[in-house]
N, C-alpha and C. Protein backbone atom coordinates (compact mmCIF):
# COMPACT_ATOMS: atom_id res chain seq x y z
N UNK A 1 3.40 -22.89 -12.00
CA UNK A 1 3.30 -21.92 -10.92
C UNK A 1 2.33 -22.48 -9.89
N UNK A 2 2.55 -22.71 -8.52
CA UNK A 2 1.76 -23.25 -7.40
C UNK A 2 0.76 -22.23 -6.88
N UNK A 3 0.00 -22.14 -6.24
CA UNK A 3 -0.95 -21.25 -5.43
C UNK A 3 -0.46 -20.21 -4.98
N UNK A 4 0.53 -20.41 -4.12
CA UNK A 4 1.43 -19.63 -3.28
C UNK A 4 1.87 -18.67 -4.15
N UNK A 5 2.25 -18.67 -5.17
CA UNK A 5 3.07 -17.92 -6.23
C UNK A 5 2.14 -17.07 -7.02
N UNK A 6 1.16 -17.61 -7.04
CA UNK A 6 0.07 -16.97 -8.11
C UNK A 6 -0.61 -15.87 -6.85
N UNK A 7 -0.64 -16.34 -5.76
CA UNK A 7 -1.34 -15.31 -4.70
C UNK A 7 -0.39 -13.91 -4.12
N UNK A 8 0.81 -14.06 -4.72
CA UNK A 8 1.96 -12.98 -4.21
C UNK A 8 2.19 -11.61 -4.84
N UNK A 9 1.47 -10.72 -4.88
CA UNK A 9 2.00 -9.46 -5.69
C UNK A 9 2.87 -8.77 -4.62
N UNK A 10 3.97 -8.72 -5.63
CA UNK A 10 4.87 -7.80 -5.18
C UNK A 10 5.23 -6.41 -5.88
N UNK A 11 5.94 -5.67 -5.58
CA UNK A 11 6.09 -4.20 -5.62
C UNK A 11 7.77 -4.13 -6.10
N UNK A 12 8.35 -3.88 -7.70
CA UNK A 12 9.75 -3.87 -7.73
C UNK A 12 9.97 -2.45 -7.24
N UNK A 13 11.32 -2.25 -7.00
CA UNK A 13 11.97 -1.76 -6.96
C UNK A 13 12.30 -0.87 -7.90
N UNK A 14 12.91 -1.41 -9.09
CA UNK A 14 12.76 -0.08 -10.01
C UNK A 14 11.37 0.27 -10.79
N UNK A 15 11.34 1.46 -10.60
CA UNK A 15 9.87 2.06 -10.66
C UNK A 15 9.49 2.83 -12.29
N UNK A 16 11.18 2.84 -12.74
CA UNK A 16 11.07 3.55 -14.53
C UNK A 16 10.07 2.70 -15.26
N UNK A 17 9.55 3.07 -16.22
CA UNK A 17 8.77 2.76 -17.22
C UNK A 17 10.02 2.76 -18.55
N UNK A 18 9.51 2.25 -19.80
CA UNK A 18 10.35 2.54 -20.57
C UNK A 18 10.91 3.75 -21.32
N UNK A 19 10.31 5.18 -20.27
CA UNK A 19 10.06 6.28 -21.00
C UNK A 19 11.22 7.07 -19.68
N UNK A 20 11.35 6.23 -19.26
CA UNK A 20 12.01 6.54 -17.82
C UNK A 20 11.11 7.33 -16.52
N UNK A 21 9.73 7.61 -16.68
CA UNK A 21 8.79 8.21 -16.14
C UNK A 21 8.91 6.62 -15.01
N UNK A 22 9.08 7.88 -13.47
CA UNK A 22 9.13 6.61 -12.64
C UNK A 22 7.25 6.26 -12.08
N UNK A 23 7.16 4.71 -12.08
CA UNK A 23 5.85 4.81 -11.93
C UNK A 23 6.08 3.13 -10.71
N UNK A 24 4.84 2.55 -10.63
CA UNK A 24 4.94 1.86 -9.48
C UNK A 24 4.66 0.59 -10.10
N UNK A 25 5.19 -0.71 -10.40
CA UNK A 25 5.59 -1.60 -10.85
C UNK A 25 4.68 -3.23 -10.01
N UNK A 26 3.59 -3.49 -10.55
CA UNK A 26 2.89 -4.32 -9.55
C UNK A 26 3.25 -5.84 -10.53
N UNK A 27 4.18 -6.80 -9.91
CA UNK A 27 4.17 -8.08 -10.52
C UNK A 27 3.93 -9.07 -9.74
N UNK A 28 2.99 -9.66 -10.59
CA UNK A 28 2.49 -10.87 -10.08
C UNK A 28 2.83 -12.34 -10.22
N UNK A 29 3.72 -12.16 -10.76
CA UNK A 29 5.21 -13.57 -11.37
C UNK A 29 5.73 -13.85 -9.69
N UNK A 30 6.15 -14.75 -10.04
CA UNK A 30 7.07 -15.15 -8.67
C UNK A 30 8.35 -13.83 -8.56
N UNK A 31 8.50 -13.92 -7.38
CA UNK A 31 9.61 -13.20 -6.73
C UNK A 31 10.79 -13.29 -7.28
N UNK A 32 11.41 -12.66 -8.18
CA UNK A 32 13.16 -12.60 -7.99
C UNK A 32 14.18 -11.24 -7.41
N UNK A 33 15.21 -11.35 -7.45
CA UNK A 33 16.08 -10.27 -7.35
C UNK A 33 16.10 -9.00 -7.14
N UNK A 34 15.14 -8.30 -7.75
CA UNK A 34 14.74 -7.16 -7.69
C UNK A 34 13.55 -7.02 -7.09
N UNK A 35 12.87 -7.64 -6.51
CA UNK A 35 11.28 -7.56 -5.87
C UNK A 35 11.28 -7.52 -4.78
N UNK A 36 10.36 -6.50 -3.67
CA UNK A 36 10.40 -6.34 -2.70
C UNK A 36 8.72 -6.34 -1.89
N UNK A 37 8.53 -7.15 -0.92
CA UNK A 37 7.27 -7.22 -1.10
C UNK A 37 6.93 -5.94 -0.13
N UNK A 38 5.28 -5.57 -0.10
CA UNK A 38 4.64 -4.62 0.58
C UNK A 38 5.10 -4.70 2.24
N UNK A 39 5.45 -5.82 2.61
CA UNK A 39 5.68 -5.88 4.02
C UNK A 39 6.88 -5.69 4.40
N UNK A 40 7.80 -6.12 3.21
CA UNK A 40 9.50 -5.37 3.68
C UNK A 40 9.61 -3.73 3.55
N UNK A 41 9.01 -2.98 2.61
CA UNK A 41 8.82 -1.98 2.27
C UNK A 41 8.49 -1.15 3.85
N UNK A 42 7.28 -1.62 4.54
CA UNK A 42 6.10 -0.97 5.57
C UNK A 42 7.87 -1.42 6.61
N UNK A 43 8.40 -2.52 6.50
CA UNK A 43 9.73 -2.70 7.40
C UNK A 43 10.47 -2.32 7.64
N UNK A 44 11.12 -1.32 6.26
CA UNK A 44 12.41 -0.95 6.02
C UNK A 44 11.94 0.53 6.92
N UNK A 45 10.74 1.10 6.31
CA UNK A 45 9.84 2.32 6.34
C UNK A 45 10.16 2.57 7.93
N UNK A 46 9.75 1.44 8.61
CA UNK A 46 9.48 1.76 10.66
C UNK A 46 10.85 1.42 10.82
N UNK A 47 11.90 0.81 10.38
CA UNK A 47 13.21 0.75 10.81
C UNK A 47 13.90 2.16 10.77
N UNK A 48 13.53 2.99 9.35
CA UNK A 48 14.41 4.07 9.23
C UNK A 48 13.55 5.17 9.92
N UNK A 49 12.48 5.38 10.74
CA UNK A 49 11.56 5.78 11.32
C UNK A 49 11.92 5.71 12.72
N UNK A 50 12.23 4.57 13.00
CA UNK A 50 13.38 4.58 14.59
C UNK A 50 14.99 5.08 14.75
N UNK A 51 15.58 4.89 13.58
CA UNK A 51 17.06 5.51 13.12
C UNK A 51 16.64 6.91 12.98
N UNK A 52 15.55 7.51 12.80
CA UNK A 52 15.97 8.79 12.91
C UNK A 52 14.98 9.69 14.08
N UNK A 53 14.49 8.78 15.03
CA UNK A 53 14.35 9.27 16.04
C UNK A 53 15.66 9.43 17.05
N UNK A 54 16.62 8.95 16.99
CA UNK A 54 18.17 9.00 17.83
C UNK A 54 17.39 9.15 18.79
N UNK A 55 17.20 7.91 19.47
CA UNK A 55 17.35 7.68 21.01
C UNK A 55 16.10 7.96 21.62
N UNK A 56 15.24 9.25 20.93
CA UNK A 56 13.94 9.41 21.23
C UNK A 56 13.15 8.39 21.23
N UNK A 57 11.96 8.26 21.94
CA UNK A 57 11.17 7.29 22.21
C UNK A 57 9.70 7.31 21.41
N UNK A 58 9.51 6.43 20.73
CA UNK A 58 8.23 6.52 19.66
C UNK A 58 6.69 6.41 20.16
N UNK A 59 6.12 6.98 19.96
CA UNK A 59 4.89 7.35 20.55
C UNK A 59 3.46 7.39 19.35
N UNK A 60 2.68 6.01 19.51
CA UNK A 60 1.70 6.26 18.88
C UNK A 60 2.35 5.76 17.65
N UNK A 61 2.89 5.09 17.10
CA UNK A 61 3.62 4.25 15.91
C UNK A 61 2.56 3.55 15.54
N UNK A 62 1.43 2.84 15.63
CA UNK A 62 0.72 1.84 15.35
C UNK A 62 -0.47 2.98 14.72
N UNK A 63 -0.89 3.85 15.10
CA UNK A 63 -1.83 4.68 14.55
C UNK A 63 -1.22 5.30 13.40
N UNK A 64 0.40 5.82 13.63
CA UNK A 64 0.76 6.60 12.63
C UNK A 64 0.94 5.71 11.28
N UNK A 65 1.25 4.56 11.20
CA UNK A 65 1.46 3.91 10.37
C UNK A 65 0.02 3.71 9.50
N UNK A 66 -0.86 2.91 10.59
CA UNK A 66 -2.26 2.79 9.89
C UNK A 66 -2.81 4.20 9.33
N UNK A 67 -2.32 5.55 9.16
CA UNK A 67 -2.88 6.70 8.70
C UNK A 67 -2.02 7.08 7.59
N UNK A 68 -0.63 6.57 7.78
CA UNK A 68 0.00 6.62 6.16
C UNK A 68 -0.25 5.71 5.46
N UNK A 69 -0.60 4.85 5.70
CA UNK A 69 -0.64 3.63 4.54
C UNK A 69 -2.64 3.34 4.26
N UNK A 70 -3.73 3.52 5.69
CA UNK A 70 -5.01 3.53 4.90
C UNK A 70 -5.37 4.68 3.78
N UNK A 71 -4.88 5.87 4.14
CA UNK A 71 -4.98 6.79 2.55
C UNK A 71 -4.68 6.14 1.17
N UNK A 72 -3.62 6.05 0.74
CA UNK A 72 -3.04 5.49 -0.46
C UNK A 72 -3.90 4.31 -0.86
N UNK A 73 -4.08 3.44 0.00
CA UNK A 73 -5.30 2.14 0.08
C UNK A 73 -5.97 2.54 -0.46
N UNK A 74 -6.42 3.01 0.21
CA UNK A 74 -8.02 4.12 -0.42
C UNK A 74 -8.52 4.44 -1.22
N UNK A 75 -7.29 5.24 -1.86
CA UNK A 75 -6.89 6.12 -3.62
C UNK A 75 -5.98 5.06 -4.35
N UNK A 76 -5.90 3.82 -4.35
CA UNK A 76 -5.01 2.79 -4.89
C UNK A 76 -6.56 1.86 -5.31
N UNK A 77 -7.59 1.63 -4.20
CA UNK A 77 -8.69 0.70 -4.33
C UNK A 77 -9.34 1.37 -5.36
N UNK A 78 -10.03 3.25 -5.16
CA UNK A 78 -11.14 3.68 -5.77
C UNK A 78 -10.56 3.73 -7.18
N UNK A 79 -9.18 3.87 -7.39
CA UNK A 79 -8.58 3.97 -8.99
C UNK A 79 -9.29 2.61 -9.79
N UNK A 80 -8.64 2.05 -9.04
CA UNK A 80 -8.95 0.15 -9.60
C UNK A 80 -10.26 0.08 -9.70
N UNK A 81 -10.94 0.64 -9.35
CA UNK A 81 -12.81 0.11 -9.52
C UNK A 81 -13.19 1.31 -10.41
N UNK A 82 -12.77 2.00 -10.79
CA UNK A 82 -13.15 3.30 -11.91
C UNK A 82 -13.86 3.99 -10.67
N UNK A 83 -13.08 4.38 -9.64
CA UNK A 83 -13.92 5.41 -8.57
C UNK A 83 -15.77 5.20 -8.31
N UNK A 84 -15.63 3.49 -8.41
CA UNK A 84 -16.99 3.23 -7.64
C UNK A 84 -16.70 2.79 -6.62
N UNK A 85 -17.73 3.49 -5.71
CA UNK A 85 -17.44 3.04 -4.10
C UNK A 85 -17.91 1.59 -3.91
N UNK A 86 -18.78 0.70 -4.01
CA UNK A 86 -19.34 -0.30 -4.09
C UNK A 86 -18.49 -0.98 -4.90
N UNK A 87 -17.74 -1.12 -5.60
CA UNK A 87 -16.54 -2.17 -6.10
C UNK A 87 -15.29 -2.00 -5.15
N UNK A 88 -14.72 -0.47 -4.97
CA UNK A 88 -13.62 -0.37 -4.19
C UNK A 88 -14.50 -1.13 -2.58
N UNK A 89 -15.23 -1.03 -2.06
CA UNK A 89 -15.43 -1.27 -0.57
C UNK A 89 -15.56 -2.99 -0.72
N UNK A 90 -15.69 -3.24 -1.82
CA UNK A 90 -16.05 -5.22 -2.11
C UNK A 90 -14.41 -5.53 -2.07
N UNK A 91 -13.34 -4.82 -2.25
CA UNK A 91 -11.98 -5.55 -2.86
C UNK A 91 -11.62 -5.24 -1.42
N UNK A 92 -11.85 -4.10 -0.83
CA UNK A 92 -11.12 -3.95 0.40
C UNK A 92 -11.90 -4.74 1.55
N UNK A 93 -12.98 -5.15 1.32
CA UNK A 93 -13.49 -5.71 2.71
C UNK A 93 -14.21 -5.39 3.64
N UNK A 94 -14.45 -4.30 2.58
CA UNK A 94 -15.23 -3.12 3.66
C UNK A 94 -16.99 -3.24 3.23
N UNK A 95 -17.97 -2.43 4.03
CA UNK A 95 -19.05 -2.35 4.33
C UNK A 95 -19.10 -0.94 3.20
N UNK A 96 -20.21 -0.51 2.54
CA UNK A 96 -19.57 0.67 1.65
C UNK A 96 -20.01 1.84 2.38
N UNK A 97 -20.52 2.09 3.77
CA UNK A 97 -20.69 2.89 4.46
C UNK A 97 -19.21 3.10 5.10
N UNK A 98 -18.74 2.05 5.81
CA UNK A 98 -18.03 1.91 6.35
C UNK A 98 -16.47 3.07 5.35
N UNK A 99 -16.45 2.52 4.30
CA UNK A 99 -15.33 3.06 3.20
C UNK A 99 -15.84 4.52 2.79
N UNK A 100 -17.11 5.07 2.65
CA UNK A 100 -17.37 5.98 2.97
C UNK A 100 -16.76 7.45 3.86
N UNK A 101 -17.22 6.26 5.40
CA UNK A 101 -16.58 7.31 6.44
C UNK A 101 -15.24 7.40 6.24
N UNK A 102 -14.77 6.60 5.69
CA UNK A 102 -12.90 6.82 5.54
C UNK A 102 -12.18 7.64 4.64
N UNK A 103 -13.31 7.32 3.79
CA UNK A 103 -13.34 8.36 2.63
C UNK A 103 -13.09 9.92 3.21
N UNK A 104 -14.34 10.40 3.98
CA UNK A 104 -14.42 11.61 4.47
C UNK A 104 -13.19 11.72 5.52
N UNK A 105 -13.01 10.88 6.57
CA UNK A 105 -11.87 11.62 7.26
C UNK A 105 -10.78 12.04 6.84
N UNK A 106 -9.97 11.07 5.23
CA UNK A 106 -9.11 11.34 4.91
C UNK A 106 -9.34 12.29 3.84
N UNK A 107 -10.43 12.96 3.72
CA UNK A 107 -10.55 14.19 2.57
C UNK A 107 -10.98 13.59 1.21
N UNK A 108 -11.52 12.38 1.14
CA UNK A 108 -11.52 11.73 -0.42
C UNK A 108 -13.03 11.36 -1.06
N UNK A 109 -13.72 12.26 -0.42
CA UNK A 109 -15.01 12.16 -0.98
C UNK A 109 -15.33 13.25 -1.65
């Protein structure tokens, strides 16, 4: 496995567990068939986001996006660190003040 491959998590598609409980599937193997990465996903997401504006004109798309997808971040980072702010704000890049205030706007403090 090269660099490139080892640095790629992707997100499958089917989301069952073996219990059939659908859950969210993070592999870190190289890409096949069924794998879709985070950026086709955020793609498919603003494509069918313009298909169902018919003809209407989109307004503010770049904010709306960054406010659906920094939440989940958020509550996806603080899970992974056992809900310490100072581990989640180190993985995301953040200042832990900084992850803080984000915390509060989006209700997660």
């Amino acid at each position: 496995m090269n660099t490139s491959q080892i640095n790629t998590a992707v997100v499958r598609t089917d989301r069952r567990d073996s219990t059939g409980v659908d859950r969210r599937d993070i592999d870190l193997e190289p890409r096949n068939s069924s794998a879709i990465t985070l950026a086709d996903y955020v793609r498919q997401a603003v494509d069918l986001y313009f298909a169902q504006l018919r003809g209407y004109d989109a307004v503010g798309l770049h904010a709306l996006v960054l406010n659906e997808i920094e939440k989940p971040l958020l509550e996806a980072a603080l899970k992974h660190s056992g809900y310490n702010q100072t581990k989640a704000a180190k993985a995301l890049g953040l200042s832990r003040s900084t992850l803080r205030k984000k915390l509060e706007h989006y209700g997660l403090s």
